[in-house]
PDB file of N, CA and C in Angstrom:
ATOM      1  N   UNK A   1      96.309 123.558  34.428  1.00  0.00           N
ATOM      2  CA  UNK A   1      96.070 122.135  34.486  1.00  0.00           C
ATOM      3  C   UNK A   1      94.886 121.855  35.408  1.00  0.00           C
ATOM      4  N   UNK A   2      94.483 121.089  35.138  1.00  0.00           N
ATOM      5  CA  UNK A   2      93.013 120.306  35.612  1.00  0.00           C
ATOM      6  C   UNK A   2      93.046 119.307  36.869  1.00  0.00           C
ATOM      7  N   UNK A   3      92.554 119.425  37.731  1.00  0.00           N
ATOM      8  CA  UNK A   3      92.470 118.382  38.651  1.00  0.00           C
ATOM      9  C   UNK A   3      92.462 116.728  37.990  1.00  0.00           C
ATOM     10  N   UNK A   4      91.751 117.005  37.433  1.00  0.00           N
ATOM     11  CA  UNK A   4      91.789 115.154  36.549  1.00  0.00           C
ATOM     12  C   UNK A   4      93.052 115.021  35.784  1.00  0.00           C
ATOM     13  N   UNK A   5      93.722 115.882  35.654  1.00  0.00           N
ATOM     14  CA  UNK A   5      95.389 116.013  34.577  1.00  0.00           C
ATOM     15  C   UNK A   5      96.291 115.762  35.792  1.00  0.00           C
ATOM     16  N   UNK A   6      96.108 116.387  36.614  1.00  0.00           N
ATOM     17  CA  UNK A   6      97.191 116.539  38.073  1.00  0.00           C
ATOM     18  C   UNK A   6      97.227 114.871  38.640  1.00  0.00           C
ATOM     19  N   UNK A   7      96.201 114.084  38.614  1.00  0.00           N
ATOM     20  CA  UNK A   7      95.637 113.090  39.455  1.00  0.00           C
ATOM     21  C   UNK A   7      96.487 112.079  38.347  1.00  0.00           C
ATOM     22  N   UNK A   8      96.254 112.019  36.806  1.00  0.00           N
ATOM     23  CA  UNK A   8      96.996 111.221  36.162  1.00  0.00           C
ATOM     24  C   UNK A   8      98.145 111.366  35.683  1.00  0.00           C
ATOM     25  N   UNK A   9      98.732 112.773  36.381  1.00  0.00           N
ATOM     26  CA  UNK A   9     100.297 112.845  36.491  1.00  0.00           C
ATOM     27  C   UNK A   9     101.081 112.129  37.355  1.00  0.00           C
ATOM     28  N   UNK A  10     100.507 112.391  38.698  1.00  0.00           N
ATOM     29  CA  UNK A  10     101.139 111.660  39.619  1.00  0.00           C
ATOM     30  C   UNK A  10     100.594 109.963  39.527  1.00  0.00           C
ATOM     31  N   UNK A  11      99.877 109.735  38.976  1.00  0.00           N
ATOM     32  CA  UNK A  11      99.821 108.155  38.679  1.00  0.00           C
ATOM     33  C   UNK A  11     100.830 107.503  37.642  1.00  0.00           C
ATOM     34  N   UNK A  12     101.161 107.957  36.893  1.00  0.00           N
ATOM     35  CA  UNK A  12     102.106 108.402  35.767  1.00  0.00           C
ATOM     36  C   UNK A  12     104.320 108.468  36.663  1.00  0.00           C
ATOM     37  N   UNK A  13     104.248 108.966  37.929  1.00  0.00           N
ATOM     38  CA  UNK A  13     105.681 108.894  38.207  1.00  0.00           C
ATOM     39  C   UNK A  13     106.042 107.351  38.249  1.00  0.00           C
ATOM     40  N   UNK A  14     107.067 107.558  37.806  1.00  0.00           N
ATOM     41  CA  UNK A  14     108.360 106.010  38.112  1.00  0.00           C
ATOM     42  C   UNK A  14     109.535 106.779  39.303  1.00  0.00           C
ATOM     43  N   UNK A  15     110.172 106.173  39.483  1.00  0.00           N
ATOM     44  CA  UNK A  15     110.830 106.327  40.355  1.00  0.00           C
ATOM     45  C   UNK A  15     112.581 105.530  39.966  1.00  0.00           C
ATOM     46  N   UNK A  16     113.520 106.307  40.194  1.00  0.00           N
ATOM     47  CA  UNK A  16     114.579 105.573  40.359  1.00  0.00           C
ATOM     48  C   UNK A  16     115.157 104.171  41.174  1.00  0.00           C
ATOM     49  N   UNK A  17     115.998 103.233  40.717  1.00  0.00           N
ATOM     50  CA  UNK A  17     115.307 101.792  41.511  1.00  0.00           C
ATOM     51  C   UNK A  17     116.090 102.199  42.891  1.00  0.00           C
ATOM     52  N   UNK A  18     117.191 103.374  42.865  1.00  0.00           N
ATOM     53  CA  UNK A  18     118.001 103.968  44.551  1.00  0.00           C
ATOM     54  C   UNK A  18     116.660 103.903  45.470  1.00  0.00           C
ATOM     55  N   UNK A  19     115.774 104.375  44.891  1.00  0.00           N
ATOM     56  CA  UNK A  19     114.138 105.339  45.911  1.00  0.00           C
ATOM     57  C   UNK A  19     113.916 103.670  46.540  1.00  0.00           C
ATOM     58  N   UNK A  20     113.637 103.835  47.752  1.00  0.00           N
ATOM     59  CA  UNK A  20     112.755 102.678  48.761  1.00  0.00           C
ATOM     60  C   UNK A  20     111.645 102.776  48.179  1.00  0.00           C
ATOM     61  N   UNK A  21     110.686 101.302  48.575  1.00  0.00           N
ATOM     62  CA  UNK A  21     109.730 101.010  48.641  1.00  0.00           C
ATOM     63  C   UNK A  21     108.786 102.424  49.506  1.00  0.00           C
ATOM     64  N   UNK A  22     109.567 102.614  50.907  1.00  0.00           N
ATOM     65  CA  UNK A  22     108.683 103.109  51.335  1.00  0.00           C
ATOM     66  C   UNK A  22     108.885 104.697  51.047  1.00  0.00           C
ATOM     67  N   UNK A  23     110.351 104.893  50.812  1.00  0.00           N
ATOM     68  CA  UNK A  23     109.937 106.863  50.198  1.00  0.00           C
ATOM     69  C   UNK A  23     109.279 106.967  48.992  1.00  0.00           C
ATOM     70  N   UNK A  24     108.762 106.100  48.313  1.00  0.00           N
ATOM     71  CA  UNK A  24     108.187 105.972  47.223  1.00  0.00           C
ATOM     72  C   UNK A  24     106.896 106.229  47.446  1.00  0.00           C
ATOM     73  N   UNK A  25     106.081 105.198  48.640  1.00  0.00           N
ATOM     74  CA  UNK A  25     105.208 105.037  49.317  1.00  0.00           C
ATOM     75  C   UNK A  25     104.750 106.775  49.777  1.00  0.00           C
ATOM     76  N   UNK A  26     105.743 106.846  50.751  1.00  0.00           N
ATOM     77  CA  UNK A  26     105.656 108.351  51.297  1.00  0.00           C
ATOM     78  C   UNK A  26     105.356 109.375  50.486  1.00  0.00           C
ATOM     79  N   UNK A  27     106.082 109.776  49.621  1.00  0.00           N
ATOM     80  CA  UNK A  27     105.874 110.622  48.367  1.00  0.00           C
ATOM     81  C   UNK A  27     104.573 110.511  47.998  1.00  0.00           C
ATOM     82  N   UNK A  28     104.556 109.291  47.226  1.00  0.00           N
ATOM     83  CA  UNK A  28     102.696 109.612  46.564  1.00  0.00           C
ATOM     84  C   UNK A  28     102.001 109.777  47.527  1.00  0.00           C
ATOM     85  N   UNK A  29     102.085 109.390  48.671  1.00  0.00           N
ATOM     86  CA  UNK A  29     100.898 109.709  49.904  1.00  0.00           C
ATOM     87  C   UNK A  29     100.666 111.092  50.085  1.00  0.00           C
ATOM     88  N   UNK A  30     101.906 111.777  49.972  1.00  0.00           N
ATOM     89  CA  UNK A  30     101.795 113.077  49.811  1.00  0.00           C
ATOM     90  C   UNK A  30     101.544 114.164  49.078  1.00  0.00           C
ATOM     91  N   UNK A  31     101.553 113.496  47.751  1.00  0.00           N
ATOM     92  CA  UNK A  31     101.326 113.905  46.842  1.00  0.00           C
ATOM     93  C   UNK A  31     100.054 114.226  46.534  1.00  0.00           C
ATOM     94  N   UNK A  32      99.251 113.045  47.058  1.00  0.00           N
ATOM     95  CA  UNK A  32      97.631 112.726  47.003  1.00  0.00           C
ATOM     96  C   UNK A  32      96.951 113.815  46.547  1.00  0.00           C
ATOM     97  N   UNK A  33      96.470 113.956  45.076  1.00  0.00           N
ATOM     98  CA  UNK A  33      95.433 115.259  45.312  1.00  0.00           C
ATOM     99  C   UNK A  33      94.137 115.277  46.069  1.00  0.00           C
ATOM    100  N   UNK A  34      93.560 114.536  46.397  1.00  0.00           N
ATOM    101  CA  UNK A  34      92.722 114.242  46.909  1.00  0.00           C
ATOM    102  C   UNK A  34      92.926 114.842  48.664  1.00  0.00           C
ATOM    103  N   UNK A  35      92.752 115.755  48.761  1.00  0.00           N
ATOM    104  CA  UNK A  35      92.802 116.777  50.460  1.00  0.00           C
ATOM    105  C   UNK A  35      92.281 116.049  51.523  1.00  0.00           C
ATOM    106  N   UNK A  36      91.596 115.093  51.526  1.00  0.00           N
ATOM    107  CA  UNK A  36      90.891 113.900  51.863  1.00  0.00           C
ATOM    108  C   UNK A  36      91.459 112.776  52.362  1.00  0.00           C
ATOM    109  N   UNK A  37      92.186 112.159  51.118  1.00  0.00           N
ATOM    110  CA  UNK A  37      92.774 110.919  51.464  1.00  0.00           C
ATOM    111  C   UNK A  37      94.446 110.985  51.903  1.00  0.00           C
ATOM    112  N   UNK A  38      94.844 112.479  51.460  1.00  0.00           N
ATOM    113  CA  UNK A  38      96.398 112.909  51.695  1.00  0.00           C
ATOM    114  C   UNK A  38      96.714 112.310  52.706  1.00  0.00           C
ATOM    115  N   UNK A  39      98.019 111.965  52.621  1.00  0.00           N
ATOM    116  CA  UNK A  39      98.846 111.527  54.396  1.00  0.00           C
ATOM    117  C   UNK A  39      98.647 112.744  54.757  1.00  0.00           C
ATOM    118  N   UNK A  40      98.599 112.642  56.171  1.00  0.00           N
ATOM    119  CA  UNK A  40      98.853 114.046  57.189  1.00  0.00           C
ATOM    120  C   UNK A  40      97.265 114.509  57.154  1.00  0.00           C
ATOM    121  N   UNK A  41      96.221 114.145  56.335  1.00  0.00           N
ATOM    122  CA  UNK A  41      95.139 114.746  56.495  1.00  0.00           C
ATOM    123  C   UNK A  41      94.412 114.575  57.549  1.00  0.00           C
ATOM    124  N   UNK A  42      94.507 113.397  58.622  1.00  0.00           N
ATOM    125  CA  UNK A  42      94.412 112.928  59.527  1.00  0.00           C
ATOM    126  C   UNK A  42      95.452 113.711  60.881  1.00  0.00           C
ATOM    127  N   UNK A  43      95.956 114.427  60.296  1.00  0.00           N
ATOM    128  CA  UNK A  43      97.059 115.077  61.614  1.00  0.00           C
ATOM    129  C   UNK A  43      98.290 114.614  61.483  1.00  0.00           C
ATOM    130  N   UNK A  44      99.354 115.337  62.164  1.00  0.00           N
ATOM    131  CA  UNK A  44     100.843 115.315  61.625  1.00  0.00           C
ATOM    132  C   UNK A  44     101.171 113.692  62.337  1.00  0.00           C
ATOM    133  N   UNK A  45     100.187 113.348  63.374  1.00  0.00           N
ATOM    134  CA  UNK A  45     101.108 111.741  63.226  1.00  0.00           C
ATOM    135  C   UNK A  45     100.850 110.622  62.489  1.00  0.00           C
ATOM    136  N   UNK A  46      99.971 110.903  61.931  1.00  0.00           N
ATOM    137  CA  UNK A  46     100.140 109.809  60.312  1.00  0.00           C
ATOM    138  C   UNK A  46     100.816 110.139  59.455  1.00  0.00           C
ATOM    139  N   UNK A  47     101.785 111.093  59.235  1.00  0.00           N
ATOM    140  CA  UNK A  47     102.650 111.043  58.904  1.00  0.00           C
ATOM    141  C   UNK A  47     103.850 110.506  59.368  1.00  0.00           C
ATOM    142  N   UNK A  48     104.083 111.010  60.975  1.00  0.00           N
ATOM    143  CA  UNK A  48     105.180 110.052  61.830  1.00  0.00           C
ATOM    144  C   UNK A  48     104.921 108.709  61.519  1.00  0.00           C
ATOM    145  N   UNK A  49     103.799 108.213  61.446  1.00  0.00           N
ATOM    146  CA  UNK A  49     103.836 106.864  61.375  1.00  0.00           C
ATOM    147  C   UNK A  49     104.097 105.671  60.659  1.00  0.00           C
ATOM    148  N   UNK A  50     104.508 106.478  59.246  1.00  0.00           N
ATOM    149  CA  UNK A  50     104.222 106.178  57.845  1.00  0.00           C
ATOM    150  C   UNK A  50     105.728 105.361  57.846  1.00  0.00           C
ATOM    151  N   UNK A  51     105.839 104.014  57.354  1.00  0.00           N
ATOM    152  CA  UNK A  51     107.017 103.341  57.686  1.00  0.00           C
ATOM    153  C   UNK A  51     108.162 103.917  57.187  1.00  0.00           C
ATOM    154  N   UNK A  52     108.571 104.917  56.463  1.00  0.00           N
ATOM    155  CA  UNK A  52     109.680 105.368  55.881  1.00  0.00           C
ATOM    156  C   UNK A  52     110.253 105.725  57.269  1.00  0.00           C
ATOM    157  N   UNK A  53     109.587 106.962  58.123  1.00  0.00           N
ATOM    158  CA  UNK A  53     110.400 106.912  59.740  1.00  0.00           C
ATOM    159  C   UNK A  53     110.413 106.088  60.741  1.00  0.00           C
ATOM    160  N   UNK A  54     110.237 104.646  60.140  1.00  0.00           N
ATOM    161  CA  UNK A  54     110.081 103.769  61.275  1.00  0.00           C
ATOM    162  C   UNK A  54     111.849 103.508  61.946  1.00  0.00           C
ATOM    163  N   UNK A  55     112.496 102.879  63.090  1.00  0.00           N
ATOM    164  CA  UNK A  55     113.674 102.886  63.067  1.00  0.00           C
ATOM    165  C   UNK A  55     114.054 104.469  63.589  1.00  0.00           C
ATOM    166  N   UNK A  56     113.285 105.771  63.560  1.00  0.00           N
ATOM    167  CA  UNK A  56     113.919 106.874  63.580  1.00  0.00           C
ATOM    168  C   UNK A  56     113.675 107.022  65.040  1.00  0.00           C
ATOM    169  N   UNK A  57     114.377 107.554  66.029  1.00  0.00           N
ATOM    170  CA  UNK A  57     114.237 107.882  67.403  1.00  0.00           C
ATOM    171  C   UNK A  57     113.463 109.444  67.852  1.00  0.00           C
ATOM    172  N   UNK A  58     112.542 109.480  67.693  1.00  0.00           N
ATOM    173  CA  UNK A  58     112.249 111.171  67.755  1.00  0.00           C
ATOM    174  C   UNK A  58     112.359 111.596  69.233  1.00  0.00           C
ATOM    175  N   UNK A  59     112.626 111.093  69.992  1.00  0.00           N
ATOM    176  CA  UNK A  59     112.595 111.063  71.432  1.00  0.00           C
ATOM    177  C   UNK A  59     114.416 111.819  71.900  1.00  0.00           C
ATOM    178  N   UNK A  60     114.676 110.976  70.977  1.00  0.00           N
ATOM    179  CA  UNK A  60     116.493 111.911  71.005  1.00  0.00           C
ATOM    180  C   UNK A  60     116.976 112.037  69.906  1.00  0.00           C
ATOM    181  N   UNK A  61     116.323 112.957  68.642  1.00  0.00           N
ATOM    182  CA  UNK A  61     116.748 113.538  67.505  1.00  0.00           C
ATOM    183  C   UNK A  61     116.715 114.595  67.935  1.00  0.00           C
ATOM    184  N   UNK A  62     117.608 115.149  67.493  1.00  0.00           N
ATOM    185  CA  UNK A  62     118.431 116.502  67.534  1.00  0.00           C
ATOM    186  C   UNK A  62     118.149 117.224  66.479  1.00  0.00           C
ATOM    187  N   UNK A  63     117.881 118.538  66.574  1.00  0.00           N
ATOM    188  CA  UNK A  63     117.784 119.614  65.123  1.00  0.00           C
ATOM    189  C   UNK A  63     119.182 120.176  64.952  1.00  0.00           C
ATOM    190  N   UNK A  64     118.954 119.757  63.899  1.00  0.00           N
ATOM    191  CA  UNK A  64     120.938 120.370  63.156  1.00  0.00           C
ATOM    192  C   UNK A  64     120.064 121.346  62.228  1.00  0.00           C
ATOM    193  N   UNK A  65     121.193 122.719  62.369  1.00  0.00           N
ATOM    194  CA  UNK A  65     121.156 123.668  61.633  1.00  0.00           C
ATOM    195  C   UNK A  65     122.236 124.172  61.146  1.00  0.00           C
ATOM    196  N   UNK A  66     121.811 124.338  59.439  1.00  0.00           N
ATOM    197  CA  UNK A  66     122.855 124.198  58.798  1.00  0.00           C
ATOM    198  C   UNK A  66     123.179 125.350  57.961  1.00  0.00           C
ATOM    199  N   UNK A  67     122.664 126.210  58.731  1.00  0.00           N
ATOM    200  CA  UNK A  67     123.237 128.105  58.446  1.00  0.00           C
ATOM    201  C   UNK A  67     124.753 128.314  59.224  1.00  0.00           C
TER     202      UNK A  67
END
């Protein structure tokens, strides 16, 4: 597949109406083929910042492991 096929695939997803506005948001940001305009291409805190983790406490989240 072709970069120009990949680009009008992901323009092409729907989403279930369960999915938020913003994991919806999140997703295609990530999706981005474009290496450029991707979330996170800017560094891992534009991704923190991205409203889907807004509300989240990273200051006292805990890593659960689930082995």
């Amino acid at each position: 597949m072709q970069f120009k096929e990949y680009a009008q695939l992901f323009q092409q997803l729907t989403y279930p109406i369960y999915v938020s506005i913003e994991a919806q948001d999140i997703m295609n940001k990530l999706m981005d083929v474009n290496d450029e305009t991707r979330l996170g291409s800017k560094g891992v805190q534009e991704v923190k910042n991205h409203p889907f983790f807004q509300g989240i406490d990273r200051t006292n989240s805990q890593i659960v492991n689930f082995s």
